[in-house]
PDB file of N, CA and C in Angstrom:
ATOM      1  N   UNK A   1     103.373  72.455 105.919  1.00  0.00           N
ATOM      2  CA  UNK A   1     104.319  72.131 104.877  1.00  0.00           C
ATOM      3  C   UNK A   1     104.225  73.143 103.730  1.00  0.00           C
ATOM      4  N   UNK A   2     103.131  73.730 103.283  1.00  0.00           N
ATOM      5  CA  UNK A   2     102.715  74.444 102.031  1.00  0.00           C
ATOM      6  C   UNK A   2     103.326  75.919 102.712  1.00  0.00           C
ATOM      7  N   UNK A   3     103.560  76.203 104.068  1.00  0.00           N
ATOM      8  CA  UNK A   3     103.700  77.108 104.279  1.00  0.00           C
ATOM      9  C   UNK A   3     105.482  77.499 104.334  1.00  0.00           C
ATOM     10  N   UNK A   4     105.988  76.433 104.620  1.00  0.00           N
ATOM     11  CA  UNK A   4     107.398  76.114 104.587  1.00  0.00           C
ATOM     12  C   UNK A   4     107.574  76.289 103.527  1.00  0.00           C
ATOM     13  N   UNK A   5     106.971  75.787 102.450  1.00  0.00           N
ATOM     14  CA  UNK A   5     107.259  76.196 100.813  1.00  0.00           C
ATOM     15  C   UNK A   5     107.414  77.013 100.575  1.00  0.00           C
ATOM     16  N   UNK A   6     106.239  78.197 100.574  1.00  0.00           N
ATOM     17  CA  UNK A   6     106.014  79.313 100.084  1.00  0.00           C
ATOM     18  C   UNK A   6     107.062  80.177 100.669  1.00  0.00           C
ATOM     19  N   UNK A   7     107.647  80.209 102.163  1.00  0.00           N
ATOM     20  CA  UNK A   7     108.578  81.213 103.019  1.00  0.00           C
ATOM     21  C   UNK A   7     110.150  80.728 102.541  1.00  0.00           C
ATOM     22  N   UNK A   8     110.286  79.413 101.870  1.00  0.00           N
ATOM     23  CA  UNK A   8     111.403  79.177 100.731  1.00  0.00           C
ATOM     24  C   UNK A   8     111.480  79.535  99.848  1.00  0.00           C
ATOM     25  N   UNK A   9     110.613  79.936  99.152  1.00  0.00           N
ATOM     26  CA  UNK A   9     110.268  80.406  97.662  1.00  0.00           C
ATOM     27  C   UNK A   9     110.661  81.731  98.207  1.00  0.00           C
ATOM     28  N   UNK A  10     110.554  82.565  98.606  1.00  0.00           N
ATOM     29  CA  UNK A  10     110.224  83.854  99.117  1.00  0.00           C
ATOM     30  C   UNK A  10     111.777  84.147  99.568  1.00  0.00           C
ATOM     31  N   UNK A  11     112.021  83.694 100.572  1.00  0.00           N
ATOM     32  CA  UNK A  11     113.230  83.984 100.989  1.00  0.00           C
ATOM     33  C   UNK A  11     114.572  83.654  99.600  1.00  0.00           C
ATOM     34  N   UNK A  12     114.885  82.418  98.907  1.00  0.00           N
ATOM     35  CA  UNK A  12     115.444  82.122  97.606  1.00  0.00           C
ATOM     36  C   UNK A  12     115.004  83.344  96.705  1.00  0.00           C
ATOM     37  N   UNK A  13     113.761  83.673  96.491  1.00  0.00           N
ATOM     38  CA  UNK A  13     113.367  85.274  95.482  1.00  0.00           C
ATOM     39  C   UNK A  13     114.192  86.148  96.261  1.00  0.00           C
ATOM     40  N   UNK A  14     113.953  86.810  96.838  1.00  0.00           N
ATOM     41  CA  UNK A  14     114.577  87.988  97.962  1.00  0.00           C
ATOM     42  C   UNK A  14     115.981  87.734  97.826  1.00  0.00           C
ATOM     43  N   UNK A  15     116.738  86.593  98.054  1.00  0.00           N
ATOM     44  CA  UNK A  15     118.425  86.847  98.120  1.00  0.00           C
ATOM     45  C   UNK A  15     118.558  87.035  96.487  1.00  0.00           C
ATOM     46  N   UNK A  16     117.914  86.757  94.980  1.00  0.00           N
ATOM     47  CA  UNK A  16     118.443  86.930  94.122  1.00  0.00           C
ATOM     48  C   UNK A  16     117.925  88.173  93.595  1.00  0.00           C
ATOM     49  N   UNK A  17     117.093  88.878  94.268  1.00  0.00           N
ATOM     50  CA  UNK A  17     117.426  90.299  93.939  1.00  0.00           C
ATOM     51  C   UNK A  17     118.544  91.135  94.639  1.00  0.00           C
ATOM     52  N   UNK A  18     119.032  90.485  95.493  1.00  0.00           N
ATOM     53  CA  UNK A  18     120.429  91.424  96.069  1.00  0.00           C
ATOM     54  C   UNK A  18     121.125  91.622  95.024  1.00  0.00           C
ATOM     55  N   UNK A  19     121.285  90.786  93.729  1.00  0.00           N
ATOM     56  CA  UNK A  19     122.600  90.825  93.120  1.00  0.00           C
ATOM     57  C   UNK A  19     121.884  91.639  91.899  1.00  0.00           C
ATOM     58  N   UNK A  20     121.190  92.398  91.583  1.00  0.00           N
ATOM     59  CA  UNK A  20     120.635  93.252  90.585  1.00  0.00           C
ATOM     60  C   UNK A  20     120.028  94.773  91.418  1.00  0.00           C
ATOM     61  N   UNK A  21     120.728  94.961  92.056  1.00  0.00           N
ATOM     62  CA  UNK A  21     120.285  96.200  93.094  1.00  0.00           C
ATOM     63  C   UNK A  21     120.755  97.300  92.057  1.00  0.00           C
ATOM     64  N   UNK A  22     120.691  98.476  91.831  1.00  0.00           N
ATOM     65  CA  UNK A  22     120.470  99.816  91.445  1.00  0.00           C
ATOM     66  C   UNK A  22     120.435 100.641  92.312  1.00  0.00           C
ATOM     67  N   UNK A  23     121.333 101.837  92.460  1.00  0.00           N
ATOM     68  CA  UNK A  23     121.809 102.730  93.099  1.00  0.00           C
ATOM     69  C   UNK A  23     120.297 103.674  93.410  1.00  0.00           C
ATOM     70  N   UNK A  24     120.006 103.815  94.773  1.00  0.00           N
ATOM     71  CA  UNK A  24     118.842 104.690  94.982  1.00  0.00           C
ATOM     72  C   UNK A  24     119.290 106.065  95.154  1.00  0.00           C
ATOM     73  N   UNK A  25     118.262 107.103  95.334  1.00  0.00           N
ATOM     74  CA  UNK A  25     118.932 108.407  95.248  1.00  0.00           C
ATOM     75  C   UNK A  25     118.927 108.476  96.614  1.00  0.00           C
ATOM     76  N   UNK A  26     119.566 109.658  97.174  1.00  0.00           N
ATOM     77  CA  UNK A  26     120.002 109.405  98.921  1.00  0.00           C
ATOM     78  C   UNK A  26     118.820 110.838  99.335  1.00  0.00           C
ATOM     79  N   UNK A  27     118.765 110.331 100.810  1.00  0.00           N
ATOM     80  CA  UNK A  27     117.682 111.282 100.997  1.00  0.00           C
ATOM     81  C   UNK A  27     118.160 112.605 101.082  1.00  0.00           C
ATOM     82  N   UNK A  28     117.660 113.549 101.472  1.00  0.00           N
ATOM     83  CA  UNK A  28     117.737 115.018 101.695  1.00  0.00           C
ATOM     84  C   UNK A  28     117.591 115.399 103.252  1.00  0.00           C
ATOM     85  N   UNK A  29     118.559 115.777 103.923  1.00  0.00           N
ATOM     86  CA  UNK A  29     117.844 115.906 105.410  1.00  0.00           C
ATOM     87  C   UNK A  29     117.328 117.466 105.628  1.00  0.00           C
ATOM     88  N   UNK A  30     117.312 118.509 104.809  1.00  0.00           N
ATOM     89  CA  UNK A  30     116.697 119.665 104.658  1.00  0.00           C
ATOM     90  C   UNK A  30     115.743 119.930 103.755  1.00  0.00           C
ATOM     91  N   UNK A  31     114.396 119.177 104.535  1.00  0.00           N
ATOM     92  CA  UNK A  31     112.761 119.203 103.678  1.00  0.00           C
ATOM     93  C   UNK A  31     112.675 120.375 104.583  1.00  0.00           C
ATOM     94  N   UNK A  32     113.104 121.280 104.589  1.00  0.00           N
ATOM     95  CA  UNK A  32     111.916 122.795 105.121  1.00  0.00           C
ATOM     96  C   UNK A  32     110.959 122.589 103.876  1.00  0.00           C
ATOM     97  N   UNK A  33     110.338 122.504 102.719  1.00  0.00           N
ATOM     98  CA  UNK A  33     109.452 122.946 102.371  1.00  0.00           C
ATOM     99  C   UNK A  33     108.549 122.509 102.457  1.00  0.00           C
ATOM    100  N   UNK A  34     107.230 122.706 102.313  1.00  0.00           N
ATOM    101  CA  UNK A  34     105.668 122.386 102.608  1.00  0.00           C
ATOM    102  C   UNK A  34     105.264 120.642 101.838  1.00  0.00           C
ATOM    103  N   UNK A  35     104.375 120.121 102.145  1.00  0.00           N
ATOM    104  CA  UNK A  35     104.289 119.012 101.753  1.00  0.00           C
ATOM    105  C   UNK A  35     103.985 119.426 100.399  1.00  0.00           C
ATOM    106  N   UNK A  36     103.745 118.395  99.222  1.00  0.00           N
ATOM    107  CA  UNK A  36     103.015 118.871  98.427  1.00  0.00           C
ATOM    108  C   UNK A  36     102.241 117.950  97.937  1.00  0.00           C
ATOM    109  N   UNK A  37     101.139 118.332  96.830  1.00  0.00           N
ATOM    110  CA  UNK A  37      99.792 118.299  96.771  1.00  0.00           C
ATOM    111  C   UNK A  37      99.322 117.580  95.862  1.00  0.00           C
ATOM    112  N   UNK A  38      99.972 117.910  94.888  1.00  0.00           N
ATOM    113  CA  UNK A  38      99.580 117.164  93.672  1.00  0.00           C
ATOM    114  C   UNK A  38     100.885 116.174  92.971  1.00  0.00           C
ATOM    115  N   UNK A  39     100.337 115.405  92.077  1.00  0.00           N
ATOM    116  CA  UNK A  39     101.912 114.430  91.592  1.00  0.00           C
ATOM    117  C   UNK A  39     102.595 115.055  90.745  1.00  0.00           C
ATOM    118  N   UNK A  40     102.069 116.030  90.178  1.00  0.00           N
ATOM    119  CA  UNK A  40     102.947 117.307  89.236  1.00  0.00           C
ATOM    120  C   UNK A  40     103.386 118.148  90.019  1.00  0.00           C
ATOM    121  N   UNK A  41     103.769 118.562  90.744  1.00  0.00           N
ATOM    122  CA  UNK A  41     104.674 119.287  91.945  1.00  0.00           C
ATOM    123  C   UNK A  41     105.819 118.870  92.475  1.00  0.00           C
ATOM    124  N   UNK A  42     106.459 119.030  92.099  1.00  0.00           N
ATOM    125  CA  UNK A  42     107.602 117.932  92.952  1.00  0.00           C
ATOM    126  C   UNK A  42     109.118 119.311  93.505  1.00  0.00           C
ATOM    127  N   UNK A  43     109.472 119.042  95.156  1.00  0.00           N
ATOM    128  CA  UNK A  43     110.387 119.329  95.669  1.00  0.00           C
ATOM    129  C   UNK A  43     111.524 119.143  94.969  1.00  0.00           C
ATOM    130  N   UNK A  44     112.331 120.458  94.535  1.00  0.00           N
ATOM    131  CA  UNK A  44     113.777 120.477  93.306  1.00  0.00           C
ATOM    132  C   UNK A  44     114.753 119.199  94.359  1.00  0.00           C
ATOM    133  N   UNK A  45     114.571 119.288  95.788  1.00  0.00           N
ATOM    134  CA  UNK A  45     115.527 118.841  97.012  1.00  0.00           C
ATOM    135  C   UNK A  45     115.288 117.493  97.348  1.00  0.00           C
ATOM    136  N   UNK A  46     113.768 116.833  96.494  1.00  0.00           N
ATOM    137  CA  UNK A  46     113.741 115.391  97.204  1.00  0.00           C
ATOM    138  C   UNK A  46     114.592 114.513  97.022  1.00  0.00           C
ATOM    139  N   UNK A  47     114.426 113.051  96.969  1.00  0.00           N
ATOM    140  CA  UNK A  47     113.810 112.953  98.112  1.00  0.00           C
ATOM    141  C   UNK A  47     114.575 113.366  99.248  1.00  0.00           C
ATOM    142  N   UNK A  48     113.112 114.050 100.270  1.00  0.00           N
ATOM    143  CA  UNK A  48     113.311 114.432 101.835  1.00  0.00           C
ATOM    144  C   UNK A  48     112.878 113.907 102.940  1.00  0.00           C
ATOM    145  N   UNK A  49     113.434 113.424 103.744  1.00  0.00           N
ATOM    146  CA  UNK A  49     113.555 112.332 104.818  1.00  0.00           C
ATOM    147  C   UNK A  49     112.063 112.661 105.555  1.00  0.00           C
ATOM    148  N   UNK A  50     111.475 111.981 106.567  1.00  0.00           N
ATOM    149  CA  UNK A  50     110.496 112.771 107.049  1.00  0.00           C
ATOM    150  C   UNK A  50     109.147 111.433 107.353  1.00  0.00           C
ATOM    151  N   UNK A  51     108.689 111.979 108.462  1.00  0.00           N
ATOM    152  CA  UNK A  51     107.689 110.883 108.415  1.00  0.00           C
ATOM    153  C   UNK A  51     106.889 110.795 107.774  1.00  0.00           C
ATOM    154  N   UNK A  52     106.831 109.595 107.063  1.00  0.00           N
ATOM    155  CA  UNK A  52     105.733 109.691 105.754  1.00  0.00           C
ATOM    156  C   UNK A  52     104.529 108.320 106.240  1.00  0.00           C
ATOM    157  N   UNK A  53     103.398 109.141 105.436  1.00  0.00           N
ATOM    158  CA  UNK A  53     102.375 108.552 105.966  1.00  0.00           C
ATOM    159  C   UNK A  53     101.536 107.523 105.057  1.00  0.00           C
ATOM    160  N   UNK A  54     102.327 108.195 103.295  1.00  0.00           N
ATOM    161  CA  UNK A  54     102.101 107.222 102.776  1.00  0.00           C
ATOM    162  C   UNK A  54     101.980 105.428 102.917  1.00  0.00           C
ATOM    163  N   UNK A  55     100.559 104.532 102.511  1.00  0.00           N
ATOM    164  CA  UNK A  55     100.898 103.101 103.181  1.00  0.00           C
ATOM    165  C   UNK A  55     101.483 102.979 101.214  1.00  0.00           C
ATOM    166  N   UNK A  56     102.074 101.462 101.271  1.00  0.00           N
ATOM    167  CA  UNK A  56     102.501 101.202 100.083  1.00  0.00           C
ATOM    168  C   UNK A  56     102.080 101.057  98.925  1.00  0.00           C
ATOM    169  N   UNK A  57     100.325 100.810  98.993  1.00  0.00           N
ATOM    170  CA  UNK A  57      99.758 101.306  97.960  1.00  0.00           C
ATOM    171  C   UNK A  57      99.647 102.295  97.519  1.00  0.00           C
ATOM    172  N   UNK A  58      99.232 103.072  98.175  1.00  0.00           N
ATOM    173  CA  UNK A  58      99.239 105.043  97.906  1.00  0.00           C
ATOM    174  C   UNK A  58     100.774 105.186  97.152  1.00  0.00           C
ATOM    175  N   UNK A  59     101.906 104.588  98.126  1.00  0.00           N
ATOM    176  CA  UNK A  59     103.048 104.908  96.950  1.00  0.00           C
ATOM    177  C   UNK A  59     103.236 104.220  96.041  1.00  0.00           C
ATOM    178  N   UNK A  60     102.898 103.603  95.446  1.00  0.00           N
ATOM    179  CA  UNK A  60     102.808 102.693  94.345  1.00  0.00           C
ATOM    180  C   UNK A  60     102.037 103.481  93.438  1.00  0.00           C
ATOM    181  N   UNK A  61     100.751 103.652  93.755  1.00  0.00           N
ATOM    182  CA  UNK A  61      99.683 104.246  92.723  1.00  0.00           C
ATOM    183  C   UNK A  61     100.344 105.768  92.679  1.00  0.00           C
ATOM    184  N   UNK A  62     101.218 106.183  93.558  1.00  0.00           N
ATOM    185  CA  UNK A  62     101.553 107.533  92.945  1.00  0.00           C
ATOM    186  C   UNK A  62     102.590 107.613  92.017  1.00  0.00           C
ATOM    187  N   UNK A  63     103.195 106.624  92.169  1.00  0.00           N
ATOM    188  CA  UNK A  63     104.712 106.218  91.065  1.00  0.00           C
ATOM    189  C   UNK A  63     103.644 105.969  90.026  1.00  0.00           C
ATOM    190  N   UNK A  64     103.213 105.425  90.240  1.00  0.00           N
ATOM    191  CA  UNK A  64     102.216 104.541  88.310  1.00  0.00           C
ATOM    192  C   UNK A  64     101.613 106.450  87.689  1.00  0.00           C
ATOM    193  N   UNK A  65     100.599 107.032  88.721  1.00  0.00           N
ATOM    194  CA  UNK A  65     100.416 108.372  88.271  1.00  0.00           C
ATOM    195  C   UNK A  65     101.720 108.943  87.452  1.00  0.00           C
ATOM    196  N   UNK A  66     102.475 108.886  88.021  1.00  0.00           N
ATOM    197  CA  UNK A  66     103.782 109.791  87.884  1.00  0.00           C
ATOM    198  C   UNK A  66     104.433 109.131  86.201  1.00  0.00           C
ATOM    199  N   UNK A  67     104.065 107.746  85.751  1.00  0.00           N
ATOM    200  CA  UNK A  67     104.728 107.585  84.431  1.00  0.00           C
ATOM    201  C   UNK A  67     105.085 106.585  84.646  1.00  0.00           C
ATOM    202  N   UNK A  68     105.555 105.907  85.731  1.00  0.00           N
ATOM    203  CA  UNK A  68     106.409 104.660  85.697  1.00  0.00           C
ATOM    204  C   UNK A  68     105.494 103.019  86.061  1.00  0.00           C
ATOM    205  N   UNK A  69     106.155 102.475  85.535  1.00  0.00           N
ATOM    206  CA  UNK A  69     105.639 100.840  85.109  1.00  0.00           C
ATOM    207  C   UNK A  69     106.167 100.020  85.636  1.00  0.00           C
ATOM    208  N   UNK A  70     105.439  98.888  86.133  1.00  0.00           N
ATOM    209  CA  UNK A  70     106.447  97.366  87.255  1.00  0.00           C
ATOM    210  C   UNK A  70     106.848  98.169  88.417  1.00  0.00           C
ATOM    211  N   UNK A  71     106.051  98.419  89.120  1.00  0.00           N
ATOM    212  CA  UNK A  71     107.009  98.861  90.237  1.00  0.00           C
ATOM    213  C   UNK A  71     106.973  97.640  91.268  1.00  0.00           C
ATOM    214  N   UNK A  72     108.065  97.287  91.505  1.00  0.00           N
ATOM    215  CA  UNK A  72     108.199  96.545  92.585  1.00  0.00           C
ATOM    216  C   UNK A  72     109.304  96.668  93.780  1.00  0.00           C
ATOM    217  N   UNK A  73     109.466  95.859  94.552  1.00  0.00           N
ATOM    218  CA  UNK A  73     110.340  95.968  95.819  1.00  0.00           C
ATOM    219  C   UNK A  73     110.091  97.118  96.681  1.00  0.00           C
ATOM    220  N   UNK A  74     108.796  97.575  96.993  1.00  0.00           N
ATOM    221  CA  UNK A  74     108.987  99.151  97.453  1.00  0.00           C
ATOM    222  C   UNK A  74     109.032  98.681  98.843  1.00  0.00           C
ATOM    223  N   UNK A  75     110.058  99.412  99.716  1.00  0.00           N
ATOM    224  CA  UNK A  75     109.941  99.346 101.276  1.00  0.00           C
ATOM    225  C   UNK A  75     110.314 100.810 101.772  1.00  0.00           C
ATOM    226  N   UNK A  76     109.655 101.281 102.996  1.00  0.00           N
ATOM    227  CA  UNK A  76     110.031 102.444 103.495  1.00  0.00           C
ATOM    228  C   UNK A  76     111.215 101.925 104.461  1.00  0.00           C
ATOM    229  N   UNK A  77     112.144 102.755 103.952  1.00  0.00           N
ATOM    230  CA  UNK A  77     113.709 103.240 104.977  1.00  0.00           C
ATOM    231  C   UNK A  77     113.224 103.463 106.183  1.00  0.00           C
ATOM    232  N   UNK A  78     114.343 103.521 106.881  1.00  0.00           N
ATOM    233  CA  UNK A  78     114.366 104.285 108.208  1.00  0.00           C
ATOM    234  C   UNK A  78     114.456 105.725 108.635  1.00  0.00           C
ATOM    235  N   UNK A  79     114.806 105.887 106.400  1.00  0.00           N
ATOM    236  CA  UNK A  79     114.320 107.724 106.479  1.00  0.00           C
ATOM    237  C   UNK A  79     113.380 108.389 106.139  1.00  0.00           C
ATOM    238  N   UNK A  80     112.271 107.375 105.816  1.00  0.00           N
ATOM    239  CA  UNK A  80     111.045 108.396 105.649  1.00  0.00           C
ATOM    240  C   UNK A  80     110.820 107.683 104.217  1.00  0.00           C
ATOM    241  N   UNK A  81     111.161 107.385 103.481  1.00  0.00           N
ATOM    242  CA  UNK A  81     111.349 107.168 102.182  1.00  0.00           C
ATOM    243  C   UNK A  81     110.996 105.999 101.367  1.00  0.00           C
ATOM    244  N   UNK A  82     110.324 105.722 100.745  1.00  0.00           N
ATOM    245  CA  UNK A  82     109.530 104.532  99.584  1.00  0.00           C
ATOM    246  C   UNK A  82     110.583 104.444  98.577  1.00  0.00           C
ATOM    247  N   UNK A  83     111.113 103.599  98.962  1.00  0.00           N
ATOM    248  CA  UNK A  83     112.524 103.204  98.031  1.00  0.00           C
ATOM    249  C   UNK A  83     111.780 101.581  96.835  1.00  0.00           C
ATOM    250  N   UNK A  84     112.152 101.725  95.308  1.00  0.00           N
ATOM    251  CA  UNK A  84     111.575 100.578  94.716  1.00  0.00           C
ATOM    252  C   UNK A  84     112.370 100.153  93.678  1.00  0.00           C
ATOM    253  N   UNK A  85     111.960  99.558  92.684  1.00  0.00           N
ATOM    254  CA  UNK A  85     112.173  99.166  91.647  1.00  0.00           C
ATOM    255  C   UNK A  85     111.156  99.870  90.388  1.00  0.00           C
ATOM    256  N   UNK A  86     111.362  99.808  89.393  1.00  0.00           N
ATOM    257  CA  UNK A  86     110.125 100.852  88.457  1.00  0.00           C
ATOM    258  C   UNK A  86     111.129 100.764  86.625  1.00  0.00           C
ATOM    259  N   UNK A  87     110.444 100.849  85.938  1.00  0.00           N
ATOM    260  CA  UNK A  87     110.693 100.960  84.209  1.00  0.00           C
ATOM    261  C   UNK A  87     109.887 102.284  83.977  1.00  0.00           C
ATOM    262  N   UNK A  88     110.442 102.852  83.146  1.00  0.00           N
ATOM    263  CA  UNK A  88     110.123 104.190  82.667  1.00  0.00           C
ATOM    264  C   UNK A  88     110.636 104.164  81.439  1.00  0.00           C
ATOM    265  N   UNK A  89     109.878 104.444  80.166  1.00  0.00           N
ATOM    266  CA  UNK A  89     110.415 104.461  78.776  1.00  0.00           C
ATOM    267  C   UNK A  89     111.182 103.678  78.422  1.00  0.00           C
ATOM    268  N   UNK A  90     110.673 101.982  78.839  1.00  0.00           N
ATOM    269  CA  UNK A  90     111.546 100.635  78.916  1.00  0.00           C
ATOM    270  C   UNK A  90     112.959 100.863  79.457  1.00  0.00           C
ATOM    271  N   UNK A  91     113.056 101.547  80.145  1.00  0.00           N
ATOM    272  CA  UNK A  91     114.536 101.782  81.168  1.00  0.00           C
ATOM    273  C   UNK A  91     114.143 101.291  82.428  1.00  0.00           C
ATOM    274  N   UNK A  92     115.193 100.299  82.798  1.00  0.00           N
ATOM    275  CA  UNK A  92     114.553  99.842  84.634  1.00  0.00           C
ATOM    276  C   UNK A  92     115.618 101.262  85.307  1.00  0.00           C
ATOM    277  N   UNK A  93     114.720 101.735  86.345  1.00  0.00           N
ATOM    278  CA  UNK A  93     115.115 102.443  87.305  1.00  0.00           C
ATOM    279  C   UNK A  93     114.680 102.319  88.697  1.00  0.00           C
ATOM    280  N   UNK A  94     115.773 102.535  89.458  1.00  0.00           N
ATOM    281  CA  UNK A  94     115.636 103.075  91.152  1.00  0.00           C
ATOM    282  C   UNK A  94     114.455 103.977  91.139  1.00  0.00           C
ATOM    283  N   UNK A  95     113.481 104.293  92.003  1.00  0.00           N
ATOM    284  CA  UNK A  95     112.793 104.866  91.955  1.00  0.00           C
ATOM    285  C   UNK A  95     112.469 105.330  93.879  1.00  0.00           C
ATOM    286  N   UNK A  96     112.226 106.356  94.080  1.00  0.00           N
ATOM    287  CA  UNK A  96     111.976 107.191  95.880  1.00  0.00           C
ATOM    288  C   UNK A  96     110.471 107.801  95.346  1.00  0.00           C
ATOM    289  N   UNK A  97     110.256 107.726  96.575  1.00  0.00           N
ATOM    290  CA  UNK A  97     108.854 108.621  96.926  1.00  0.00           C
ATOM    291  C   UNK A  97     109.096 109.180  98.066  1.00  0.00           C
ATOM    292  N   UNK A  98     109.145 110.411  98.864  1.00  0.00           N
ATOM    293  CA  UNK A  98     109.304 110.779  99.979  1.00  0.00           C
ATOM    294  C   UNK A  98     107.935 111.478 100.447  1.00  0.00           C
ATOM    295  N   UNK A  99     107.842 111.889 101.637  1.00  0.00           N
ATOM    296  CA  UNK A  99     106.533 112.029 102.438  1.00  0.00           C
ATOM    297  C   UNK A  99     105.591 113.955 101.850  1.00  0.00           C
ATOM    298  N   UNK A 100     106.694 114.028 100.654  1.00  0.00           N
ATOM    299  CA  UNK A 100     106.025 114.942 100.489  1.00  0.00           C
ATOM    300  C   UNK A 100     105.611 114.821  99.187  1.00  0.00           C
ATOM    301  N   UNK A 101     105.624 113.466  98.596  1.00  0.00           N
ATOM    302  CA  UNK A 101     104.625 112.821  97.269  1.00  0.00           C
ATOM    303  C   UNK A 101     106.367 113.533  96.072  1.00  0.00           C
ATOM    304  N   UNK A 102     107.314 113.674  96.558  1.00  0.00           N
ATOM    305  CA  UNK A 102     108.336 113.551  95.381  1.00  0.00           C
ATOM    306  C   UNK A 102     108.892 112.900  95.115  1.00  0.00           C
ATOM    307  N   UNK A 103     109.177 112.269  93.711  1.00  0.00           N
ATOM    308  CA  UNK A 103     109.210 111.365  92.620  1.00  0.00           C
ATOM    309  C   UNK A 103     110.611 111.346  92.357  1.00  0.00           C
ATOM    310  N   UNK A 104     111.612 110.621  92.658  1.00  0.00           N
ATOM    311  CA  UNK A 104     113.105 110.696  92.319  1.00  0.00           C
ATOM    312  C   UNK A 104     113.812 109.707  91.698  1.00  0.00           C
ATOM    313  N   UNK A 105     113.996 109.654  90.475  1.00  0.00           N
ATOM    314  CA  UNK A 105     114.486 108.278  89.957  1.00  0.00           C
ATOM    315  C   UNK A 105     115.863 108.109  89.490  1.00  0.00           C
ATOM    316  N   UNK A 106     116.720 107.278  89.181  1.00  0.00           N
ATOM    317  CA  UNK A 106     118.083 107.181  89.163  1.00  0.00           C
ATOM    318  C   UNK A 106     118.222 105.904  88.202  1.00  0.00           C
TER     319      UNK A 106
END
């Protein structure tokens, strides 16, 4: 029964963020360039599609590195891509991470 609860609660949360969605940035399907390395580096072209190996903590803690606050909703696409929710200088924004650690917000 407690479990029926909680997967109601959950599912009721989940449909009322459909209606506050924010435009994500679209991927890039030409990542020729090298992964990169550090969170101050970032691809002019991301985000770039690509298998990423990031798990969702790693992208999380690299968005928080990167400046941004609340990140939530993060799920990887079917393109490679850590798509979320995030505040930056009390502005809510779309926020990407792609497999080469670049930071794209909208």
């Amino acid at each position: 029964m407690k479990n029926l609860l909680i997967a109601t609660a959950a599912i009721a949360f989940s449909a009322t963020s459909v209606f506050a969605q924010t435009a994500t940035p679209t991927p890039n399907p030409d990542g020729d360039t090298p992964a990169v390395a550090t969170p101050s580096d970032q691809n002019a072209t991301g985000p770039v599609e690509g298998a990423n190996s990031f798990t969702e903590g790693q992208a999380k803690d690299r968005i928080v590195e990167a400046g941004y606050a609340d990140v939530t909703e993060l799920k990887l696409d079917d393109k490679g891509v850590w798509q979320g929710k995030a505040t930056k200088d009390g502005k809510a924004v779309a926020v990407t991470l792609d497999y080469q650690g670049n930071i794209v917000a909208k």
